[in-house]
PDB file of N, CA and C in Angstrom:
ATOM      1  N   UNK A   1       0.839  -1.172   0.000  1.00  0.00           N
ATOM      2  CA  UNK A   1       0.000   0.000   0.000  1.00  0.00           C
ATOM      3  C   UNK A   1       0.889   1.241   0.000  1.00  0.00           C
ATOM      4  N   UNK A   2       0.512   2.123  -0.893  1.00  0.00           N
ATOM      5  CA  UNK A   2       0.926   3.576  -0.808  1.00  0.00           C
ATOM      6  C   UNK A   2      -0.018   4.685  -0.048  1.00  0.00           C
ATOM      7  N   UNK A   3       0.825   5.599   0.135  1.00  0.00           N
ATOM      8  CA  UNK A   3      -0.223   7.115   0.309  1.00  0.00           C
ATOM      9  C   UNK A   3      -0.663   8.087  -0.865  1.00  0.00           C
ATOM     10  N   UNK A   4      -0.262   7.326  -2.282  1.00  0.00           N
ATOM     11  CA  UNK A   4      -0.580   8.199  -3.236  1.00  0.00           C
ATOM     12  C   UNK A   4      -2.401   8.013  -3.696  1.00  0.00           C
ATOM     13  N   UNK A   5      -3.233   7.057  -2.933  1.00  0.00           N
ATOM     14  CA  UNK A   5      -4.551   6.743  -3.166  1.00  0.00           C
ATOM     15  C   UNK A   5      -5.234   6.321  -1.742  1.00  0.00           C
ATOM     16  N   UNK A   6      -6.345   6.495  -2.126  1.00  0.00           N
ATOM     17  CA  UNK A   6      -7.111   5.840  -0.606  1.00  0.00           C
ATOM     18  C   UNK A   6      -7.184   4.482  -0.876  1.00  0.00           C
ATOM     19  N   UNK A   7      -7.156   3.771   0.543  1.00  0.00           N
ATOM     20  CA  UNK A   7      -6.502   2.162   0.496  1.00  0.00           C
ATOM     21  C   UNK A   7      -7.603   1.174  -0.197  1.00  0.00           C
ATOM     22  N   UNK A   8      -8.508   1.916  -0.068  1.00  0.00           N
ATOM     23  CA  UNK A   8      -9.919   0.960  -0.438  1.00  0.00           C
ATOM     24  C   UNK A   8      -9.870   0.841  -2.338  1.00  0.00           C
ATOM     25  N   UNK A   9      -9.275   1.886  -2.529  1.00  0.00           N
ATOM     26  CA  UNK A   9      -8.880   1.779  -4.138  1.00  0.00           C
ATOM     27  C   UNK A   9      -7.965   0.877  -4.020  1.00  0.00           C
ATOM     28  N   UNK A  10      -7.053   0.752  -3.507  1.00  0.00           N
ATOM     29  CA  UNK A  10      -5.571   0.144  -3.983  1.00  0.00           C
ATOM     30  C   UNK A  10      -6.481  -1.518  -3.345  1.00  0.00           C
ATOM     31  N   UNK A  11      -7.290  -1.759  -2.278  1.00  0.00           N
ATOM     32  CA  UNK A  11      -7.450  -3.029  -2.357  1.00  0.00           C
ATOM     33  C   UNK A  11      -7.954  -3.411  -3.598  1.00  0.00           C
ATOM     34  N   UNK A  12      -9.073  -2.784  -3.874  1.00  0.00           N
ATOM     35  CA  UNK A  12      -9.891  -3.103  -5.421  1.00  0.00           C
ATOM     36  C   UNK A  12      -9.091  -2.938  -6.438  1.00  0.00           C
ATOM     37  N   UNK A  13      -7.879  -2.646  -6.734  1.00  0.00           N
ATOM     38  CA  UNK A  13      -7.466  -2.190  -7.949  1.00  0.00           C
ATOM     39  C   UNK A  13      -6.739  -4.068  -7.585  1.00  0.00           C
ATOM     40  N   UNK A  14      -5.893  -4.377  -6.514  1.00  0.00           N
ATOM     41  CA  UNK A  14      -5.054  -5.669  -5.658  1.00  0.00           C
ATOM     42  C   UNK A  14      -5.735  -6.718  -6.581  1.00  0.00           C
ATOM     43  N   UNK A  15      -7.414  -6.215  -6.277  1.00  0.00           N
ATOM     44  CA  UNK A  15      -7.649  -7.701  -6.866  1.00  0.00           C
ATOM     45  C   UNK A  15      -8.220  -8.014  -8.154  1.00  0.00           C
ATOM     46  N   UNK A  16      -8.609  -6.448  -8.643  1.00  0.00           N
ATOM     47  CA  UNK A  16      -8.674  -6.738  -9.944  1.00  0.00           C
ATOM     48  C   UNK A  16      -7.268  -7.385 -10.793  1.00  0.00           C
ATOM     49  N   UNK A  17      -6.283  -6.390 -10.461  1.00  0.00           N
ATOM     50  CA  UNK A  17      -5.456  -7.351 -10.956  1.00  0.00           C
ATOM     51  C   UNK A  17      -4.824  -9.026 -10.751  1.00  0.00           C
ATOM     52  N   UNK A  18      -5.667  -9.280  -9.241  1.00  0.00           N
ATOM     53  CA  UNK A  18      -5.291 -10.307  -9.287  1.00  0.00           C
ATOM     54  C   UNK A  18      -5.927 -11.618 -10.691  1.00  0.00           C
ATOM     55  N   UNK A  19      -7.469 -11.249 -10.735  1.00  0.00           N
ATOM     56  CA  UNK A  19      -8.117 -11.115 -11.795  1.00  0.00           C
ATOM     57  C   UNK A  19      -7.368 -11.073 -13.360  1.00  0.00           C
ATOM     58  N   UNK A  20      -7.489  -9.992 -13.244  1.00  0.00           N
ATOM     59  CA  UNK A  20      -6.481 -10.128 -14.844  1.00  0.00           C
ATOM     60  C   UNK A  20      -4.711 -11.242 -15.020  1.00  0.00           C
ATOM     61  N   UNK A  21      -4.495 -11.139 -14.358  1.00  0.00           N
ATOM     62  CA  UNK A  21      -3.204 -11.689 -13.897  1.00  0.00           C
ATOM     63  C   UNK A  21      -3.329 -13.465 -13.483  1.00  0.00           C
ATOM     64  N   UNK A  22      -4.716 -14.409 -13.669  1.00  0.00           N
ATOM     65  CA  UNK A  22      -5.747 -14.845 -13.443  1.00  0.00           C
ATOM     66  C   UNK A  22      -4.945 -15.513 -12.218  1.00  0.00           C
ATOM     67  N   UNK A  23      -5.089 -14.805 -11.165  1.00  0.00           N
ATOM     68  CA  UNK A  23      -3.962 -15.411 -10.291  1.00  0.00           C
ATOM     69  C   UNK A  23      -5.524 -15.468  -9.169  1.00  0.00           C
ATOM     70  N   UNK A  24      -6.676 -14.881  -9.361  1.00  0.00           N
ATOM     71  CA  UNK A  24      -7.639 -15.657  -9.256  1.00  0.00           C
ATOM     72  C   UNK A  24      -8.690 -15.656 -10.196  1.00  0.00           C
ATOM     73  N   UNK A  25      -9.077 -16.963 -10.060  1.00  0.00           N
ATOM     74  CA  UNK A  25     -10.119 -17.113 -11.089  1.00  0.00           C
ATOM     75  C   UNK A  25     -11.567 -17.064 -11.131  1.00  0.00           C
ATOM     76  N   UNK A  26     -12.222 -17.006 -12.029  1.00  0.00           N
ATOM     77  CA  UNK A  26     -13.793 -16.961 -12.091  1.00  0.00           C
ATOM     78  C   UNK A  26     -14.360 -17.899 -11.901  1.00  0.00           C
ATOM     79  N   UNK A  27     -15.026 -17.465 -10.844  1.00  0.00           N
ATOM     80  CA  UNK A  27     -16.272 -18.250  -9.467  1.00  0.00           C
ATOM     81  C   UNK A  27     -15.296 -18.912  -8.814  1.00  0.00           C
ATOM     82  N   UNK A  28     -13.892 -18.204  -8.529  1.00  0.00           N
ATOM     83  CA  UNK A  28     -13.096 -18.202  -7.310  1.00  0.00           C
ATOM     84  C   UNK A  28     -12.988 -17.652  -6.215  1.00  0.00           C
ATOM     85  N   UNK A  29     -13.079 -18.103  -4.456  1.00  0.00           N
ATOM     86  CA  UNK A  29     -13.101 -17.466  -3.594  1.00  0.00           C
ATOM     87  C   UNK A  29     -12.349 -16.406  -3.600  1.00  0.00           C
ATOM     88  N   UNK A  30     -12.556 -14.819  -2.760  1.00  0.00           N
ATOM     89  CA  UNK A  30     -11.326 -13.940  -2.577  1.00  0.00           C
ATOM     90  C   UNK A  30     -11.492 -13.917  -1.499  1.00  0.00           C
ATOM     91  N   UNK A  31     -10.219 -13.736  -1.031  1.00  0.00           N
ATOM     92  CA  UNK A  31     -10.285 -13.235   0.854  1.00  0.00           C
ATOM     93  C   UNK A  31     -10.800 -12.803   1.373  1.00  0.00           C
ATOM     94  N   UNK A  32     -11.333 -12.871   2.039  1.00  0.00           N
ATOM     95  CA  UNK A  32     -12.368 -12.397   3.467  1.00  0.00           C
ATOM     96  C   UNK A  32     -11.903 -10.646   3.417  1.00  0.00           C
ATOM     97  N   UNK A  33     -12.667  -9.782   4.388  1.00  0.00           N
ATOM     98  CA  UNK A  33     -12.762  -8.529   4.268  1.00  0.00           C
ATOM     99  C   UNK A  33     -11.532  -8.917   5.757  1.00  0.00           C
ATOM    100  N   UNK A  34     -11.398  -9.466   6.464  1.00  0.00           N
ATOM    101  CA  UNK A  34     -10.651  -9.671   7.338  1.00  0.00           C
ATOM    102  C   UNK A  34      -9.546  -9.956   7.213  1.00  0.00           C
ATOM    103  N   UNK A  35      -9.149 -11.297   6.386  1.00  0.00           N
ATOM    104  CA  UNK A  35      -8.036 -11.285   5.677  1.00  0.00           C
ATOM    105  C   UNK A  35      -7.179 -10.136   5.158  1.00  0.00           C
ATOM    106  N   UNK A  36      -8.025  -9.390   4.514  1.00  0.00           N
ATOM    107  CA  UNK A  36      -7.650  -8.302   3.976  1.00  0.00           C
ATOM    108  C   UNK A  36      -6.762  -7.201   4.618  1.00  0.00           C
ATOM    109  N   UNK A  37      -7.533  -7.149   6.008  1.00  0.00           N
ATOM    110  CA  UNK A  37      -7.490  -6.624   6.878  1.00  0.00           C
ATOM    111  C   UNK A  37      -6.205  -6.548   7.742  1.00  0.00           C
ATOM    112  N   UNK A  38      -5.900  -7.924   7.882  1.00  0.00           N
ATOM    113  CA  UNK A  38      -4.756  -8.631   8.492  1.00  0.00           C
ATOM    114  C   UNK A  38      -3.542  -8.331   8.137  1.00  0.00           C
ATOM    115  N   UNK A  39      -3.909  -8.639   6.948  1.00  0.00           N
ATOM    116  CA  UNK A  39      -2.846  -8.973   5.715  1.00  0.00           C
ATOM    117  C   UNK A  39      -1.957  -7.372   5.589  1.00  0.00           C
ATOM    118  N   UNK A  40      -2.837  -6.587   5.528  1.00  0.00           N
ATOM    119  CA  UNK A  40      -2.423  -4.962   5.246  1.00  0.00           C
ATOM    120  C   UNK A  40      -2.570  -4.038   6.505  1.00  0.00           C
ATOM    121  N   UNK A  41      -2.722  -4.711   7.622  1.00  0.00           N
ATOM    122  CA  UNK A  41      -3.057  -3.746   9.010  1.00  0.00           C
ATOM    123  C   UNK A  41      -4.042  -2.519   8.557  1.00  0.00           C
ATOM    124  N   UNK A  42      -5.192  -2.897   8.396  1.00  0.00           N
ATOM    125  CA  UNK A  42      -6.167  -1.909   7.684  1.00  0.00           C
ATOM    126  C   UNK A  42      -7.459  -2.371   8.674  1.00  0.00           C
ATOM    127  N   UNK A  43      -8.062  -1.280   8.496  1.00  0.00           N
ATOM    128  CA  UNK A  43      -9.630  -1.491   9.371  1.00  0.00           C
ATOM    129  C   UNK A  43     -10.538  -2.708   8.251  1.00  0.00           C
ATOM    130  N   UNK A  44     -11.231  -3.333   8.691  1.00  0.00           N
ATOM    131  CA  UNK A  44     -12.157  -4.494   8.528  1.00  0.00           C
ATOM    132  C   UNK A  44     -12.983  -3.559   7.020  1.00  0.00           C
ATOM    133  N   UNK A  45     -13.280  -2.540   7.751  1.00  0.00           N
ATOM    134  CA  UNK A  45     -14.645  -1.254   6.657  1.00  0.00           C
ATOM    135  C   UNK A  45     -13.926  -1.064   5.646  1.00  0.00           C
ATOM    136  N   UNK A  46     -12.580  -0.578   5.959  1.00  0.00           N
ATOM    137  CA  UNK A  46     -11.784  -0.043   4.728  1.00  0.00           C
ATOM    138  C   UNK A  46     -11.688  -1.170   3.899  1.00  0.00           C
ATOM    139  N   UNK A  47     -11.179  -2.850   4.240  1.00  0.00           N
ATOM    140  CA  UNK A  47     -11.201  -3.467   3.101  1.00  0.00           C
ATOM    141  C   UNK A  47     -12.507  -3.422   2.246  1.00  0.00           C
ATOM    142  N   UNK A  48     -13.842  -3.694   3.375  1.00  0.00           N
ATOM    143  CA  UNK A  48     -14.812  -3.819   2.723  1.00  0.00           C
ATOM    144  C   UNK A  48     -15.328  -2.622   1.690  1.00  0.00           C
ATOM    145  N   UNK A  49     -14.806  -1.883   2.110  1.00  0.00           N
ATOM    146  CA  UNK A  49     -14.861  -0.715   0.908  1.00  0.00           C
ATOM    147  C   UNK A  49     -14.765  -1.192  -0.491  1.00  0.00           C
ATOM    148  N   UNK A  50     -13.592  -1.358  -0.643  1.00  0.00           N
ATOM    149  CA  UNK A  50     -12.914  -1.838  -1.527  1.00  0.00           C
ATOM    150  C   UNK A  50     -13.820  -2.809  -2.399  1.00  0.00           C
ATOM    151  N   UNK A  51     -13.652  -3.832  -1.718  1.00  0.00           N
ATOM    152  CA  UNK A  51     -13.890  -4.638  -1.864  1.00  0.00           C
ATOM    153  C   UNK A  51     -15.848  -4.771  -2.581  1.00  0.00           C
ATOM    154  N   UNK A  52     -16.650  -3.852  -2.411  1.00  0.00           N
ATOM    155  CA  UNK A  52     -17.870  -3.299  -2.269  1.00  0.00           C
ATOM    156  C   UNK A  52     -17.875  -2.440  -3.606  1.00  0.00           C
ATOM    157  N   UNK A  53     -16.750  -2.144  -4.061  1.00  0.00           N
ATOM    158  CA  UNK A  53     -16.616  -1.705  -5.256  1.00  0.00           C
ATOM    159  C   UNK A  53     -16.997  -2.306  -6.531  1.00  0.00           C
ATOM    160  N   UNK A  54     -15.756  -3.324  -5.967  1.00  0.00           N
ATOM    161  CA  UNK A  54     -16.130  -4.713  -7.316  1.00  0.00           C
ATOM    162  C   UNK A  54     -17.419  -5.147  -7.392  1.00  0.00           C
ATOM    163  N   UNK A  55     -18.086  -5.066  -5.921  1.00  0.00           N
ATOM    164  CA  UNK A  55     -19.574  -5.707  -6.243  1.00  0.00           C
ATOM    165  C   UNK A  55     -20.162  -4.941  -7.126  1.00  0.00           C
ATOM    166  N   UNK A  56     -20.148  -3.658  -6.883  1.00  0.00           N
ATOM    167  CA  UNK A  56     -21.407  -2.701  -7.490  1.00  0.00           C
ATOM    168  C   UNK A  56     -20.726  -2.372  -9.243  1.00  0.00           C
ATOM    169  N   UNK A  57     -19.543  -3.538  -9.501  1.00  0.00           N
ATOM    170  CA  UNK A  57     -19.321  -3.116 -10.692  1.00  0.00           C
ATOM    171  C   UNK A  57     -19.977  -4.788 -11.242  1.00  0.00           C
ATOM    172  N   UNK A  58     -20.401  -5.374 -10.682  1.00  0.00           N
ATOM    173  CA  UNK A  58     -20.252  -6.692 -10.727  1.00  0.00           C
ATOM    174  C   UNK A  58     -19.352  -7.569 -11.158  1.00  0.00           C
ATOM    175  N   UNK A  59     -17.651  -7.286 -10.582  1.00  0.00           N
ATOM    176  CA  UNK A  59     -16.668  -8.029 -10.491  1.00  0.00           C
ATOM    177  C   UNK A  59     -16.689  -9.436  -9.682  1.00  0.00           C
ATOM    178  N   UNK A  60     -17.229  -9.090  -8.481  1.00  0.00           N
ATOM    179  CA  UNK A  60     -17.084  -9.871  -6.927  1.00  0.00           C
ATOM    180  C   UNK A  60     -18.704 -10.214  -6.809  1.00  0.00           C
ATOM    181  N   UNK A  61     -19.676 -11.151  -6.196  1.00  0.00           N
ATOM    182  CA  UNK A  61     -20.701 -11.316  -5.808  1.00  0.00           C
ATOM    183  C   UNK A  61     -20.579 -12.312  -4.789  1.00  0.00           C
ATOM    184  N   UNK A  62     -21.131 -12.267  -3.806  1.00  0.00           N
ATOM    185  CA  UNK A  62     -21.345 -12.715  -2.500  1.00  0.00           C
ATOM    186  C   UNK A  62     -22.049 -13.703  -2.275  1.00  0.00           C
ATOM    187  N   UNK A  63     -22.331 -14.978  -1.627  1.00  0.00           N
ATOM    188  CA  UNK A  63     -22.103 -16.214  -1.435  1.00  0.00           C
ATOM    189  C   UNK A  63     -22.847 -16.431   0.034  1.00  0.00           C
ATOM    190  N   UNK A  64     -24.198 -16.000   0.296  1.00  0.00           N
ATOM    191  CA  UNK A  64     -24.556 -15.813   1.868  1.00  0.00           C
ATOM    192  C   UNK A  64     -24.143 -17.218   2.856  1.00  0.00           C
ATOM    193  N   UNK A  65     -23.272 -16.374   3.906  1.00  0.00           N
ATOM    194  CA  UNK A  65     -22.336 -17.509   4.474  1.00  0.00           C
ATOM    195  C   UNK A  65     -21.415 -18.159   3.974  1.00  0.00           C
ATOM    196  N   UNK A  66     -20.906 -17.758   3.292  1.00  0.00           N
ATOM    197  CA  UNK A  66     -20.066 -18.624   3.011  1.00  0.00           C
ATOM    198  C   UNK A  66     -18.909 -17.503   2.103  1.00  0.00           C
ATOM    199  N   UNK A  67     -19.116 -16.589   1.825  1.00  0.00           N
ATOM    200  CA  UNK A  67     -17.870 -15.276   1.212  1.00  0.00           C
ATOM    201  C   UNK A  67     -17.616 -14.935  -0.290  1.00  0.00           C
ATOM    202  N   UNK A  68     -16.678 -13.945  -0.568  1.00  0.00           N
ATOM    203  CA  UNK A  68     -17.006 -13.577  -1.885  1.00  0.00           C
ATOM    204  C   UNK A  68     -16.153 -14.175  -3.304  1.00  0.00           C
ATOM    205  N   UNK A  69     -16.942 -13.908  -3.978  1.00  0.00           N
ATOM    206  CA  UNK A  69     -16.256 -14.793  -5.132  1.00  0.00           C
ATOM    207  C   UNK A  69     -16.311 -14.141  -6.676  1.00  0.00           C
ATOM    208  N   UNK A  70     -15.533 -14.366  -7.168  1.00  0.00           N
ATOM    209  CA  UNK A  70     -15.068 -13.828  -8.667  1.00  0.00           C
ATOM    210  C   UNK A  70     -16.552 -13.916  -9.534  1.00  0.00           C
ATOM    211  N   UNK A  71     -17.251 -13.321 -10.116  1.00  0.00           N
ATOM    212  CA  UNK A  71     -18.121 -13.712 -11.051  1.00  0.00           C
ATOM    213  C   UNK A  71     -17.853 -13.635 -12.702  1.00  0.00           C
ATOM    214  N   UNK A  72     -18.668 -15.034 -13.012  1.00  0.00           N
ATOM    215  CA  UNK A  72     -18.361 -14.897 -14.216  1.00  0.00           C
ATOM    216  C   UNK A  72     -18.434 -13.835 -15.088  1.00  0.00           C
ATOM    217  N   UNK A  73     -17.284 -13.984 -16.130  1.00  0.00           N
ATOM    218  CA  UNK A  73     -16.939 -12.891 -16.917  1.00  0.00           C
ATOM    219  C   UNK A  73     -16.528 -11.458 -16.307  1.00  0.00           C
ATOM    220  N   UNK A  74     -16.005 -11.292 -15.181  1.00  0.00           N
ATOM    221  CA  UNK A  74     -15.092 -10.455 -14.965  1.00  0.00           C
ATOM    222  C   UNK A  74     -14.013 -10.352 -15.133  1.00  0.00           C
ATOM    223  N   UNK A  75     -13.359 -11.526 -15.599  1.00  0.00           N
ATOM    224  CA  UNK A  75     -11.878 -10.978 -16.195  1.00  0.00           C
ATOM    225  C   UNK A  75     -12.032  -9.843 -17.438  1.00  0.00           C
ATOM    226  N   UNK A  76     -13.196 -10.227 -18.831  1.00  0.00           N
ATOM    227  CA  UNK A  76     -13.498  -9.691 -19.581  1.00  0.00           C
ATOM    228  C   UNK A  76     -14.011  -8.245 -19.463  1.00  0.00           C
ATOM    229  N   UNK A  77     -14.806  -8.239 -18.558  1.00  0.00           N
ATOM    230  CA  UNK A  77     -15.232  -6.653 -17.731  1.00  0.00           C
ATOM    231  C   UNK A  77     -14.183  -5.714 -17.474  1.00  0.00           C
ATOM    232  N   UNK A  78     -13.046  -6.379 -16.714  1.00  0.00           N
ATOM    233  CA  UNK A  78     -12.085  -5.675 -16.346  1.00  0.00           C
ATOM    234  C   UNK A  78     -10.926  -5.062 -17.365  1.00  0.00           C
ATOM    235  N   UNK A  79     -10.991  -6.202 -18.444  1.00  0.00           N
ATOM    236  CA  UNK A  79     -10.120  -6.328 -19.494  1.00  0.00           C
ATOM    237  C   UNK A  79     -10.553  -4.724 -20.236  1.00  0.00           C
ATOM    238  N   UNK A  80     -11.676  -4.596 -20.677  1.00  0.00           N
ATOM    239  CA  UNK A  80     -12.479  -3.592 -21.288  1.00  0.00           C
ATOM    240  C   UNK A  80     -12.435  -2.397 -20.356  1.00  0.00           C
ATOM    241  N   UNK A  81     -12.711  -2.542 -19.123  1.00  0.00           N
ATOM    242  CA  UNK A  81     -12.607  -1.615 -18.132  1.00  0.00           C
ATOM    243  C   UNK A  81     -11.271  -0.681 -18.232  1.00  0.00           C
ATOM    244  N   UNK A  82      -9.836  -1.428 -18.188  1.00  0.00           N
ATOM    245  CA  UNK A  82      -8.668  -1.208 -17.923  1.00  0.00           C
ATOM    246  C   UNK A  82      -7.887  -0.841 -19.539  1.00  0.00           C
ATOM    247  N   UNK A  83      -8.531  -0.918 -20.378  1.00  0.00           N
ATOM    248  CA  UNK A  83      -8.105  -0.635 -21.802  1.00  0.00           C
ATOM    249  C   UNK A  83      -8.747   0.793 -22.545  1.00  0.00           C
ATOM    250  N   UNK A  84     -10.109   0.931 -22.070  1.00  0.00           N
ATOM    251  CA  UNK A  84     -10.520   2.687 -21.894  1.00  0.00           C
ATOM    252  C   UNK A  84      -9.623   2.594 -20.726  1.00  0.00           C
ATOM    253  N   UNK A  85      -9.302   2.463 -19.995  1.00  0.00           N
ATOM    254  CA  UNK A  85      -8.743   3.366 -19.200  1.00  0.00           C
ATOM    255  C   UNK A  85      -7.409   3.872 -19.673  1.00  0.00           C
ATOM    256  N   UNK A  86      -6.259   2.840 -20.119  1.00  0.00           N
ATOM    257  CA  UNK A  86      -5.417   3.093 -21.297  1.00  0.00           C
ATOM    258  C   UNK A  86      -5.852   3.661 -21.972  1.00  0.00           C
ATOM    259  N   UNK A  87      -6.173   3.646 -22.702  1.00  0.00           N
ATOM    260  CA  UNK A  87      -6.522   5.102 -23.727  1.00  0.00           C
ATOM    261  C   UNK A  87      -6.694   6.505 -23.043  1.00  0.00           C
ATOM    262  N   UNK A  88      -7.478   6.521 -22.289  1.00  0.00           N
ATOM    263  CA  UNK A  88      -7.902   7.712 -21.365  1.00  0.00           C
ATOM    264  C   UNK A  88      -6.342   8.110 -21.018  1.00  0.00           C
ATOM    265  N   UNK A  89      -5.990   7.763 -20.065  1.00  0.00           N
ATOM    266  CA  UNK A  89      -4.759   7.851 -19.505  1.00  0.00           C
ATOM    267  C   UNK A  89      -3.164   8.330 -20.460  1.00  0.00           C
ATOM    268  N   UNK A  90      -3.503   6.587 -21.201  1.00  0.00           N
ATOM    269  CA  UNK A  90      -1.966   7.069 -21.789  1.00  0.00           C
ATOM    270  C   UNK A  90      -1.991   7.712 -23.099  1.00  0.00           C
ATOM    271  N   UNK A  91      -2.874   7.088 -24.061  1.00  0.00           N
ATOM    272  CA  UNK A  91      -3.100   7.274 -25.729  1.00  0.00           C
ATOM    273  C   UNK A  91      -3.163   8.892 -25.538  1.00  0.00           C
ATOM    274  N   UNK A  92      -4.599   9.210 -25.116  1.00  0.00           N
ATOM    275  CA  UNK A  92      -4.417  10.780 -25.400  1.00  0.00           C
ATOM    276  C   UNK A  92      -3.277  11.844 -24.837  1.00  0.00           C
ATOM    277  N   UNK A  93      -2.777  10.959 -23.805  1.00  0.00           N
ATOM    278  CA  UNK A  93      -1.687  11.886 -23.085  1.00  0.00           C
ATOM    279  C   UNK A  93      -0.550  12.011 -24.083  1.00  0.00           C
ATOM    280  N   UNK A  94      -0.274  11.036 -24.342  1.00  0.00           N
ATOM    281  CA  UNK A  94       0.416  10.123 -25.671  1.00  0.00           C
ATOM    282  C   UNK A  94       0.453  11.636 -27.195  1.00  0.00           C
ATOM    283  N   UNK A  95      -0.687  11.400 -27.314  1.00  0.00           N
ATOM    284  CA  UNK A  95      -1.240  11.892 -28.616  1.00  0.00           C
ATOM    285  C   UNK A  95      -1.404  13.592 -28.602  1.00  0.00           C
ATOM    286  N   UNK A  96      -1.518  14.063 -27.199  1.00  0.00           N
ATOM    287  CA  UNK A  96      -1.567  15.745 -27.307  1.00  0.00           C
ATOM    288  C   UNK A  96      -0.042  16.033 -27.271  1.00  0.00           C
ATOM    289  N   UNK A  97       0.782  15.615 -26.428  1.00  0.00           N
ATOM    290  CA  UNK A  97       1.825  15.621 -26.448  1.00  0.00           C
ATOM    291  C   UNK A  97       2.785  15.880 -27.878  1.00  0.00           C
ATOM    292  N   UNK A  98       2.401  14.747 -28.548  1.00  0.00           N
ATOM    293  CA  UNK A  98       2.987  14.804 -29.928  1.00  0.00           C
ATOM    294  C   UNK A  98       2.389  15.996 -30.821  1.00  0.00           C
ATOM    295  N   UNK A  99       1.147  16.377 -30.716  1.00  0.00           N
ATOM    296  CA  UNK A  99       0.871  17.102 -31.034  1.00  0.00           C
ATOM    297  C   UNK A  99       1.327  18.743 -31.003  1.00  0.00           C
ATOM    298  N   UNK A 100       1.616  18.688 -29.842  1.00  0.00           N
ATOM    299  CA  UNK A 100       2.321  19.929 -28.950  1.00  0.00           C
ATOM    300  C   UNK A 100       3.858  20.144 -30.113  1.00  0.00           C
ATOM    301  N   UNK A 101       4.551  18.472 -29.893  1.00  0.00           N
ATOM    302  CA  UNK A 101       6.158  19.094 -31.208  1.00  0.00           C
ATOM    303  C   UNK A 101       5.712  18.557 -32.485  1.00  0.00           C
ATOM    304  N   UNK A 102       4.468  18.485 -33.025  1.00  0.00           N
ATOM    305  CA  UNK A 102       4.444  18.479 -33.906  1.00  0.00           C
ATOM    306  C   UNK A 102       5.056  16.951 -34.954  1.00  0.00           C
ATOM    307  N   UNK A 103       4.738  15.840 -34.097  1.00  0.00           N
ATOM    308  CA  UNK A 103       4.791  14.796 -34.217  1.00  0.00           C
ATOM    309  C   UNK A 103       3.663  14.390 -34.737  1.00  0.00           C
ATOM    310  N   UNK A 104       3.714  13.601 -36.287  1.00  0.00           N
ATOM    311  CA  UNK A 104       2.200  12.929 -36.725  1.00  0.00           C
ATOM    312  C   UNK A 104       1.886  11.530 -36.098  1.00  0.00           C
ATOM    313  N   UNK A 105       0.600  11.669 -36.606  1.00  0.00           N
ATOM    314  CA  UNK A 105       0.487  10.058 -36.153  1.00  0.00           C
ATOM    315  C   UNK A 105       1.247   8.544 -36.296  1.00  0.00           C
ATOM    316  N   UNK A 106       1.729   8.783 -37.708  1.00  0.00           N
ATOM    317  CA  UNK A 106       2.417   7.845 -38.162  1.00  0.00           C
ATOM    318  C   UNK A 106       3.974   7.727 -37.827  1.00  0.00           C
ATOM    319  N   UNK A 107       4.289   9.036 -37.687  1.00  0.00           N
ATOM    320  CA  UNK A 107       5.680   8.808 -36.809  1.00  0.00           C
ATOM    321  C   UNK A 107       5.565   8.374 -35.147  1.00  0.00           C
ATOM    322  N   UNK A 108       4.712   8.617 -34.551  1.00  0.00           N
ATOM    323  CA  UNK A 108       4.000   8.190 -33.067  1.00  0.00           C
ATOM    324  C   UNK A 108       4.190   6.336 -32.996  1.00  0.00           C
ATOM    325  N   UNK A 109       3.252   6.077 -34.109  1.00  0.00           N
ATOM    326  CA  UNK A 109       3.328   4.473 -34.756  1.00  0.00           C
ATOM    327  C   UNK A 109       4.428   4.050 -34.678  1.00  0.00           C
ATOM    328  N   UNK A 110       5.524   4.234 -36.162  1.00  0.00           N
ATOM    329  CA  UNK A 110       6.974   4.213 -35.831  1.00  0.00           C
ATOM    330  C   UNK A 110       7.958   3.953 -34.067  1.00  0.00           C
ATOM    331  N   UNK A 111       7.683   5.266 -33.599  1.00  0.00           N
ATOM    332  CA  UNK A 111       7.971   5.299 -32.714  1.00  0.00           C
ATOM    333  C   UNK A 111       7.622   4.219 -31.208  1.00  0.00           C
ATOM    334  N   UNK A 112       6.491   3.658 -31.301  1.00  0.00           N
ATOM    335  CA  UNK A 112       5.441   2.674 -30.368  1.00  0.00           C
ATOM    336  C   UNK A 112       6.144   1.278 -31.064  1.00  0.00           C
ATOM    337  N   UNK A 113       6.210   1.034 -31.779  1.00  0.00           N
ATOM    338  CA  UNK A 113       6.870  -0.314 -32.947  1.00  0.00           C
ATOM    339  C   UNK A 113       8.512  -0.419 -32.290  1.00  0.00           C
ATOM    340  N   UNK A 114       9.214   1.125 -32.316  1.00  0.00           N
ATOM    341  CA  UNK A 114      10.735   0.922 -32.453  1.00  0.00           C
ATOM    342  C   UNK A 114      10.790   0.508 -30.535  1.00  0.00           C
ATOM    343  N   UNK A 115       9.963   0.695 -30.113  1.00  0.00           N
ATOM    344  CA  UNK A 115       9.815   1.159 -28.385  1.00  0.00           C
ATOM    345  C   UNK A 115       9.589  -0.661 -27.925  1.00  0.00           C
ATOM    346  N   UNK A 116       8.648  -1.068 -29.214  1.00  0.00           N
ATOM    347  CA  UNK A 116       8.160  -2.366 -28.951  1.00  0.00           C
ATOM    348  C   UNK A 116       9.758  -3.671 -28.809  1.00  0.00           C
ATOM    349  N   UNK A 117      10.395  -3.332 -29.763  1.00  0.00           N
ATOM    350  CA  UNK A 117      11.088  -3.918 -30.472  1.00  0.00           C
ATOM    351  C   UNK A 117      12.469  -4.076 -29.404  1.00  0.00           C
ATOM    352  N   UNK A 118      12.484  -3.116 -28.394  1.00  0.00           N
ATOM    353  CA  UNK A 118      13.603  -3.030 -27.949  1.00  0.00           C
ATOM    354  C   UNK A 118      13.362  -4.397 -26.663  1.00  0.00           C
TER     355      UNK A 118
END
């Protein structure tokens, strides 16, 4: 955990990637809000924060008695989720930038290819 976000993000972001990373899988248990808890010396609420996120995106769905679990097709959710977000983030940051020295698109290309390559 850092101080550059509130922790309840950084848990939810923990396990989305655990998700993508399929290091857990779909209609796989995730740790308890306690676990969580333990694990990161964090209040019980704060994981569940987090964690309360994924539900209301329908990443995570709940299991009465028995705890929460990956739902199907959230790797794919997230996949889509986290790729606008790439774009958002880097492409246009990416793309005004070049714009600014007067860099075209196709040299940008070039450039993403020669970047790839190394």
């Amino acid at each position: 955990m850092d101080d550059s976000r509130p922790i309840f993000q950084q848990i939810a972001e923990k396990i989305e990637n655990d998700i993508l990373e399929l290091r857990l899988l779909e209609e796989g248990q995730v740790p308890s809000t306690n676990q969580f808890a333990s694990l990161y010396q964090i209040n019980p609420a704060t994981a569940a924060k987090g964690i309360n996120l994924l539900v209301d995106e329908g990443i995570l769905y709940k299991k009465r008695g028995i705890g929460m679990f990956v739902a199907e097709g959230a790797r794919g959710k997230l996949m889509k989720k986290r790729r606008e977000q790439f774009f958002d983030q880097y492409v246009m940051a990416l793309m005004q930038e070049a714009k600014k020295l007067g860099i075209t698109v196709d040299e940008v290309a070039d450039m993403i290819r020669k970047g790839a390559e190394k």
